[in-house]
Protein backbone atom coordinates (compact mmCIF):
# COMPACT_ATOMS: atom_id res chain seq x y z
CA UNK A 1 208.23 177.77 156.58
CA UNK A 2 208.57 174.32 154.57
CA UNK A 3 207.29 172.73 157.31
CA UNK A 4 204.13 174.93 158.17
CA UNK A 5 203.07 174.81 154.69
CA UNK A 6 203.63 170.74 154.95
CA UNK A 7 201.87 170.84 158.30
CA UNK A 8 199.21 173.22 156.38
CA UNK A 9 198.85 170.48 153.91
CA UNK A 10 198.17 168.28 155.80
CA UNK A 11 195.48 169.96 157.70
CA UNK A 12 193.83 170.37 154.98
CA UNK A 13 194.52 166.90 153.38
CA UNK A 14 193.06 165.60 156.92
CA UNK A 15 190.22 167.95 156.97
CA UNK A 16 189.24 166.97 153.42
CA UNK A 17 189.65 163.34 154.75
CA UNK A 18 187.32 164.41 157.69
CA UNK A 19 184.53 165.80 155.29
CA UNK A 20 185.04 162.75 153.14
CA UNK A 21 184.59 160.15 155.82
CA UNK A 22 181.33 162.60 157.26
CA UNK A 23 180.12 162.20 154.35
CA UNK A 24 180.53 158.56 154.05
CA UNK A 25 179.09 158.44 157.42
CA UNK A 26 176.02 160.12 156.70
CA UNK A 27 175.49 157.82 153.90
CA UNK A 28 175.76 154.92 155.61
CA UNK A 29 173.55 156.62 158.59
CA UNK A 30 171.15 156.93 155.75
CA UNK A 31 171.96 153.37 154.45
CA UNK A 32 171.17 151.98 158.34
CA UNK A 33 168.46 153.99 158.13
CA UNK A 34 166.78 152.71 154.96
CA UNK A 35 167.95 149.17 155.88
CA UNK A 36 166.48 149.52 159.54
CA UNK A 37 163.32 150.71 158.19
CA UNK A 38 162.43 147.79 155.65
CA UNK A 39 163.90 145.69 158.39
CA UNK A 40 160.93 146.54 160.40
CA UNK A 41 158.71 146.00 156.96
CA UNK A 42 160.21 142.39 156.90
CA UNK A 43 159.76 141.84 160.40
CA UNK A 44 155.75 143.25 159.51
CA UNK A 45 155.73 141.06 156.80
CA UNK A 46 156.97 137.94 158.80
CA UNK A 47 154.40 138.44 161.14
CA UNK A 48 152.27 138.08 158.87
CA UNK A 49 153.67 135.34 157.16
CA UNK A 50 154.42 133.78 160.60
CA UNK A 51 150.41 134.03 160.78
CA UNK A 52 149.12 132.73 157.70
CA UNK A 53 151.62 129.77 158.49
CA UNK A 54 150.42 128.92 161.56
CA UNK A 55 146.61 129.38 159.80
CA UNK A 56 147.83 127.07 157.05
CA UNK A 57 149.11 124.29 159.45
CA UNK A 58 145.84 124.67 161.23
CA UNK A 59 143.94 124.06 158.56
CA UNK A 60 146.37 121.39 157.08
CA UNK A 61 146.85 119.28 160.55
CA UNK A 62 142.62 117.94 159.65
CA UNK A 63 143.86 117.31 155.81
CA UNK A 64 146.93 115.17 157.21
CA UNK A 65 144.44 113.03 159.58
CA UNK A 66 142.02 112.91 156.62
CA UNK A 67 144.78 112.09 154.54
CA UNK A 68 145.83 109.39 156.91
CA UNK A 69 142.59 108.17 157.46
CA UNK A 70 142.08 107.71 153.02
CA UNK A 71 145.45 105.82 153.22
CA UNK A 72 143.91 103.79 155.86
CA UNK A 73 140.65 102.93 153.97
CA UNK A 74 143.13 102.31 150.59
CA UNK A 75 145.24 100.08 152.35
CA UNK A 76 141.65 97.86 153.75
CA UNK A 77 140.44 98.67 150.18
CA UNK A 78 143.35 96.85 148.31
CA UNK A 79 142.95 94.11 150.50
CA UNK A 80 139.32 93.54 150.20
CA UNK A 81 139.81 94.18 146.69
CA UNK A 82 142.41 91.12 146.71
CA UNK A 83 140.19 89.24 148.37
CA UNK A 84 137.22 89.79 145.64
CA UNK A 85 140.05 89.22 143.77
CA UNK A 86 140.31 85.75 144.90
CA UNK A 87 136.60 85.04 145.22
CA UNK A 88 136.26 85.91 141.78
CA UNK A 89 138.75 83.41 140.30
CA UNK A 90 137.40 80.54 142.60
CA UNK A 91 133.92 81.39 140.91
CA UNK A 92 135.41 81.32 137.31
CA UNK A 93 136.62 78.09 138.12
CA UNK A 94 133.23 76.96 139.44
CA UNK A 95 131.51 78.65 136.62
CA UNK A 96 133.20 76.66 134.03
CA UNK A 97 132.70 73.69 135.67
CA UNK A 98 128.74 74.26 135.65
CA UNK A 99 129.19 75.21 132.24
CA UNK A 100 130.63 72.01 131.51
CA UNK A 101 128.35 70.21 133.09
CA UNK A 102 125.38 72.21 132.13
CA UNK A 103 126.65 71.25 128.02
CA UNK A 104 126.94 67.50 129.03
CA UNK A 105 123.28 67.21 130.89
CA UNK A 106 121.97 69.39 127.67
CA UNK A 107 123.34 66.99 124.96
CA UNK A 108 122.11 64.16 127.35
CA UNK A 109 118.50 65.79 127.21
CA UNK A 110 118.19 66.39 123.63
CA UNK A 111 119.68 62.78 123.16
CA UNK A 112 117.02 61.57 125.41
CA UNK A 113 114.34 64.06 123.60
CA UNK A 114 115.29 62.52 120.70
CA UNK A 115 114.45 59.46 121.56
CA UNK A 116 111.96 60.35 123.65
CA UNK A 117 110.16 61.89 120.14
CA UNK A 118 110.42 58.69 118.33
CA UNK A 119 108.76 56.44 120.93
CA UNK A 120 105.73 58.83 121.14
CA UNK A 121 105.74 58.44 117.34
CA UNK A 122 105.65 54.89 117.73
CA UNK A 123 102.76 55.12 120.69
CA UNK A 124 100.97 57.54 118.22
CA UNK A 125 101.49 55.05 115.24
CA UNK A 126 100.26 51.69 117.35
CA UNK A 127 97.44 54.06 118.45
CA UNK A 128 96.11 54.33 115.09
CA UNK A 129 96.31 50.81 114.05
CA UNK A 130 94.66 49.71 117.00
CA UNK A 131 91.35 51.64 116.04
CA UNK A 132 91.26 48.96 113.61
CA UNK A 133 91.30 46.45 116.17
CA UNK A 134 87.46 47.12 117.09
CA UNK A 135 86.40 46.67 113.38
CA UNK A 136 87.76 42.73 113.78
CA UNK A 137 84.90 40.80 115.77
CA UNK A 138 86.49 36.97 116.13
CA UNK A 139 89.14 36.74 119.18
CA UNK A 140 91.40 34.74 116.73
CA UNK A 141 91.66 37.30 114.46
CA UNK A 142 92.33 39.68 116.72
CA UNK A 143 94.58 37.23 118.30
CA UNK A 144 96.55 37.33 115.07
CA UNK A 145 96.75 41.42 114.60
CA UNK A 146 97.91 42.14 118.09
CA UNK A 147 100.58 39.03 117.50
CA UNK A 148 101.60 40.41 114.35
CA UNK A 149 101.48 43.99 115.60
CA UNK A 150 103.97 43.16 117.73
CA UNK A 151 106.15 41.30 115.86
CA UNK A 152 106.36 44.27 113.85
CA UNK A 153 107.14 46.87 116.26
CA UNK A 154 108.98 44.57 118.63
CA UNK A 155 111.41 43.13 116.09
CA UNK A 156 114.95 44.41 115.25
CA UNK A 157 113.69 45.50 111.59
CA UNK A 158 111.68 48.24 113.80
CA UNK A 159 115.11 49.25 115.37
CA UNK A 160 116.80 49.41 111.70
CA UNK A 161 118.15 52.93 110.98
CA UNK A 162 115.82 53.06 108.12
CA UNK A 163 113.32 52.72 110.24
CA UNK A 164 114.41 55.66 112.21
CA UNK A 165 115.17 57.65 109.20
CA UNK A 166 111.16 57.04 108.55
CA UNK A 167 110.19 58.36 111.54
CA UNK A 168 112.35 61.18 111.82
CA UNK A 169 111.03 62.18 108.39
CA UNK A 170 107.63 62.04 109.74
CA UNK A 171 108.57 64.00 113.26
CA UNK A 172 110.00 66.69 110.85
CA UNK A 173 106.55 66.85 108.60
CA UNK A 174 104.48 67.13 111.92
CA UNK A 175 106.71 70.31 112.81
CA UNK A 176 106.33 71.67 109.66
CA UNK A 177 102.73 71.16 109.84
CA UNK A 178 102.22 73.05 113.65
CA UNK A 179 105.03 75.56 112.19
CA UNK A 180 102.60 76.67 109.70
CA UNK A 181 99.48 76.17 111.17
CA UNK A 182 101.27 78.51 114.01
CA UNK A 183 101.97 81.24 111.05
CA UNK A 184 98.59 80.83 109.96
CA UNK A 185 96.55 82.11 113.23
CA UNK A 186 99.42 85.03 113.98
CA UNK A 187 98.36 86.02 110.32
CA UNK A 188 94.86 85.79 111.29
CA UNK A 189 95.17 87.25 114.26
CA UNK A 190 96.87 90.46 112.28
CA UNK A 191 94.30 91.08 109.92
CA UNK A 192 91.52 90.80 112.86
CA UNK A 193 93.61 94.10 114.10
CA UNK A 194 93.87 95.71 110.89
CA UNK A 195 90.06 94.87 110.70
CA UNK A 196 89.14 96.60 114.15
CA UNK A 197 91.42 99.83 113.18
CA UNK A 198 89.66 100.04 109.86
CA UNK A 199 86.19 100.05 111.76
CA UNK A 200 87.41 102.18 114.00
CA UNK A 201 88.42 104.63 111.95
CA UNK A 202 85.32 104.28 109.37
CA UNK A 203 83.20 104.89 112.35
CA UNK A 204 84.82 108.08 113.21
CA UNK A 205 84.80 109.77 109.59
CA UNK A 206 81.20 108.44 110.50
CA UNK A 207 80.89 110.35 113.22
CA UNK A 208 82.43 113.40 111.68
CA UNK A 209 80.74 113.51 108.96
CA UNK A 210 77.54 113.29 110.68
CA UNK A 211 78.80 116.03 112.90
CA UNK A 212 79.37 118.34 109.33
CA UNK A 213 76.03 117.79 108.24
CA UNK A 214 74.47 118.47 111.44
CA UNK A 215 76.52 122.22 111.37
CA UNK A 216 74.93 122.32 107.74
CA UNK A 217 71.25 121.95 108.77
CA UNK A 218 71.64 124.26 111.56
CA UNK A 219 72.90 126.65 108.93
CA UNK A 220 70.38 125.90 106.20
CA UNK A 221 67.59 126.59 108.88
CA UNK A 222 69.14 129.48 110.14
CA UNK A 223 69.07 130.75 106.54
CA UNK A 224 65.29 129.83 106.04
CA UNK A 225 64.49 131.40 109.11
CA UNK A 226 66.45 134.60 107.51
CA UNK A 227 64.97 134.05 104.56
CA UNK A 228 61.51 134.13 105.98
CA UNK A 229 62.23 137.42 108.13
CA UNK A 230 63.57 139.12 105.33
CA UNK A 231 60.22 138.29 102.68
CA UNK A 232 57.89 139.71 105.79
CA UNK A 233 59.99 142.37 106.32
CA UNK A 234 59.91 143.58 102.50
CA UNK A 235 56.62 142.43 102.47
CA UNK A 236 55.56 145.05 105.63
CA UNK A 237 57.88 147.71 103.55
CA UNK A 238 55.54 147.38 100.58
CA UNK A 239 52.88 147.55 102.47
CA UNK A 240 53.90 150.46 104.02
CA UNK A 241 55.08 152.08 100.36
CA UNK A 242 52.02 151.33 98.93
CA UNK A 243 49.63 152.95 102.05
CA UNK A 244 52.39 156.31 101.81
CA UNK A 245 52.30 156.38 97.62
CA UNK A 246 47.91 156.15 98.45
CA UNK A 247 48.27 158.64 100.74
CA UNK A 248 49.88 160.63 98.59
CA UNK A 249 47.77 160.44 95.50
CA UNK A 250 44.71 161.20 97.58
CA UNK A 251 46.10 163.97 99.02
CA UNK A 252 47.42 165.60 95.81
CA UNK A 253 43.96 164.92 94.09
CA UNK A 254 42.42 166.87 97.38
CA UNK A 255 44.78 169.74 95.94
CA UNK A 256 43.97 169.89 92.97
CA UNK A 257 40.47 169.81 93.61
CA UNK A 258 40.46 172.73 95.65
CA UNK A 259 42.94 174.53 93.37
CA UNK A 260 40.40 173.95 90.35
CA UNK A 261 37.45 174.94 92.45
CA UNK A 262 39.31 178.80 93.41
CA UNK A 263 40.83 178.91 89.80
CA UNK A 264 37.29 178.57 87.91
CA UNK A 265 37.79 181.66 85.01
CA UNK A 266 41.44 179.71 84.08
CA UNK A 267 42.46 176.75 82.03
CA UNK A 268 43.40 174.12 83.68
CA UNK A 269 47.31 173.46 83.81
CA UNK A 270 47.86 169.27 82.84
CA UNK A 271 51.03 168.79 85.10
CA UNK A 272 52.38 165.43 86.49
CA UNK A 273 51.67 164.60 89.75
CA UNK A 274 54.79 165.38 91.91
CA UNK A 275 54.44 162.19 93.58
CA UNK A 276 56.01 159.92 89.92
CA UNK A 277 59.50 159.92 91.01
CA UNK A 278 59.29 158.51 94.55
CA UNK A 279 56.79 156.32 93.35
CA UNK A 280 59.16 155.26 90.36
CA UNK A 281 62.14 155.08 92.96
CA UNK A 282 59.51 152.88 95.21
CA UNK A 283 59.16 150.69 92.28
CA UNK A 284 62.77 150.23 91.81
CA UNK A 285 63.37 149.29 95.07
CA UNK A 286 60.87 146.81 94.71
CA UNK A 287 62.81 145.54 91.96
CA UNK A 288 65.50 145.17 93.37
CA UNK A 289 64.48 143.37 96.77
CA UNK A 290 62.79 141.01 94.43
CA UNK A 291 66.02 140.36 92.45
CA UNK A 292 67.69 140.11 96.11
CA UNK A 293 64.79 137.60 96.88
CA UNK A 294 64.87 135.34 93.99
CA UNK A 295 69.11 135.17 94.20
CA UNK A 296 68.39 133.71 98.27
CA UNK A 297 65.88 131.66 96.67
CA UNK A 298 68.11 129.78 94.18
CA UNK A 299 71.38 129.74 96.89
CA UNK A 300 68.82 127.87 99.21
CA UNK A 301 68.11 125.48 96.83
CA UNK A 302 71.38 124.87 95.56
CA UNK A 303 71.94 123.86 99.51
CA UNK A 304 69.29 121.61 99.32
CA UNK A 305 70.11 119.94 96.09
CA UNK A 306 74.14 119.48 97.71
CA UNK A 307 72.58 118.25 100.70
CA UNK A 308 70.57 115.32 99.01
CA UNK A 309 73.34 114.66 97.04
CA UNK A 310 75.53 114.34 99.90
CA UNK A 311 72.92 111.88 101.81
CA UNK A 312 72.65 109.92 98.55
CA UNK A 313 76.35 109.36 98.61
CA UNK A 314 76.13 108.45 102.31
CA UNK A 315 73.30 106.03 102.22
CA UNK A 316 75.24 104.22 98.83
CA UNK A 317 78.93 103.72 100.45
CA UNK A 318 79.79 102.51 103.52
CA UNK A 319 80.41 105.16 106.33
CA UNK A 320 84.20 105.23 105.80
CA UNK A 321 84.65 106.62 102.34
CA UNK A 322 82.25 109.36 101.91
CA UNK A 323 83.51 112.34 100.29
CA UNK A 324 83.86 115.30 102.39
CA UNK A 325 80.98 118.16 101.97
CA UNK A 326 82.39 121.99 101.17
CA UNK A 327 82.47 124.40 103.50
CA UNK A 328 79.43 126.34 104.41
CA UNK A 329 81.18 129.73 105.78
CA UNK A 330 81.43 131.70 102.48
CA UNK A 331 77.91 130.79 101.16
CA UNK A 332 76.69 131.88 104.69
CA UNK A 333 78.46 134.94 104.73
CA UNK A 334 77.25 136.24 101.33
CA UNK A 335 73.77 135.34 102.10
CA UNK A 336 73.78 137.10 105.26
CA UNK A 337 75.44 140.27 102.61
CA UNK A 338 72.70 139.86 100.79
CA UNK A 339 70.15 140.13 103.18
CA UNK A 340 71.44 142.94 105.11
């Protein structure tokens, strides 16, 4: 019996083993499972890695020969640049050298100007004393000036640095003398512009203010020319007024003829004629358009008083500063008011 229950033991030790190492199979089943299947993602995944590679060294094998090709041109570069390099010092050197030179033939030219300034001096000097030479009529005599002449240019006192100094001194005056006479014409020449701006600008305010008085005689006449309409137009309305208001008078005295000759046996009733009050209102308005009339009257000649004022001004100053005449737009406007 011991050893059935040991043997029963370990059947069931060895079947709990069993399930234990089923189970431990299944999970690594599932394990191979999992690992096969992100296996195959990988392998997916390296494919497509594989392809962008293989796109990448595509597109990079150009970029390497490009690449080689810049290193090439660097490389040719760098040794034209050494090259220019090279050049460049050489022409330094030669530069400087020309510089040199160019300082040495300079000095020797304003050396030689120098002197060169001095002797025309001279020429300019014997010049002037040899105008006096006509004045002398014997031969001796002139003999004797041209001998003496010559001592006195000719001799080593001529040559003294005093005598140099002198005529330095008087080469410095003479270019003082063009050095103003040069300052003198540019000023000249200055104001002559400042002169033709100032004319041209006096001759535009000219022009404009021409222009402004031309606008002010158009107005003026179309205000006579208002003016004018409006006195024949009240005129033709009094006219009219007066014809009506005769009209009327004669018509009411008709009526009360023929009312007094059918009402003989009664006294006759003294009324007002029942034309007064339009013929008072009539007369008002006539007072009134002649109020309106004699205002336009003394606005027109205020115009015409401003406007010979303004060509008094014009003809006594000079074109440029005549004073500027007022605007004409609000006078117009309450004119034209008044009128309508």
């Amino acid at each position: 019996r011991l050893g059935i229950e040991n043997l029963k033991k370990d059947i069931k030790s060895q079947e709990k083993e069993i399930r234990d190492r089923q189970a431990t199979i299944q999970e690594k089943d599932n394990l191979i499972r999992d690992l096969r299947k992100k296996n195959q993602e990988l392998e997916k995944f390296k494919f497509v890695l594989d392809y962008k590679i293989s796109e990448l060294q595509k597109q990079n094998n150009p970029r390497e020969a490009e690449s080689r090709e810049c290193a090439k041109q660097l490389h040719e570069m760098k040794r034209e640049l050494g090259l220019y390099e090279t050049k460049n010092s050489i022409l330094k050197l030669g530069r400087e050298d020309c510089q040199q030179k160019l300082e040495g033939i300079s000095k020797s030219i304003e050396k030689h100007s120098g002197d060169m300034a001095e002797v025309i001096m001279v020429i300019k000097k014997i010049k002037l004393e040899l105008k006096d030479l006509k004045k002398i009529k014997t031969y001796k005599e002139q003999a004797k000036f041209v001998k003496a002449l010559h001592a006195r240019y000719s001799s080593r006192e001529a040559n003294h640095p005093r005598a140099k100094k002198s005529l330095t001194q008087e080469h410095d005056a003479n270019k003082e003398h063009l050095r103003n006479r040069s300052f003198l014409e540019r000023t000249v020449e200055s104001l002559k512009r400042q002169l033709r701006k100032d004319v041209k600008h006096a001759q535009r305010d000219y022009d404009r203010i021409m222009k402004e008085n031309v606008v002010l005689v158009r107005e003026i006449n179309n205000l006579r020319r208002q003016y004018q309409t409006t006195v024949e137009s009240m005129k033709l309305k009094d006219q009219r007024i007066e014809k009506k208001r005769r009209e009327r008078m004669r018509r009411n005295a008709q009526r009360d003829a023929q009312r007094s000759g059918k009402l003989t046996g009664l006294e006759p009733i003294h009324q007002s004629p029942p034309s007064h009050r339009s013929i008072g209102d009539s007369k008002q308005q006539i007072a009134a358009q002649q109020e309106q009339i004699a205002h336009l009257k003394q606005q027109l000649q205020e115009l015409l008083e401003r406007e010979q004022q303004q060509m008094k001004g014009k003809s006594e100053k000079r074109p440029g500063s005549g004073t500027k005449l007022p605007p004409m737009g609000k006078n117009a406007s309450a004119v034209a008011g008044a009128m309508l």
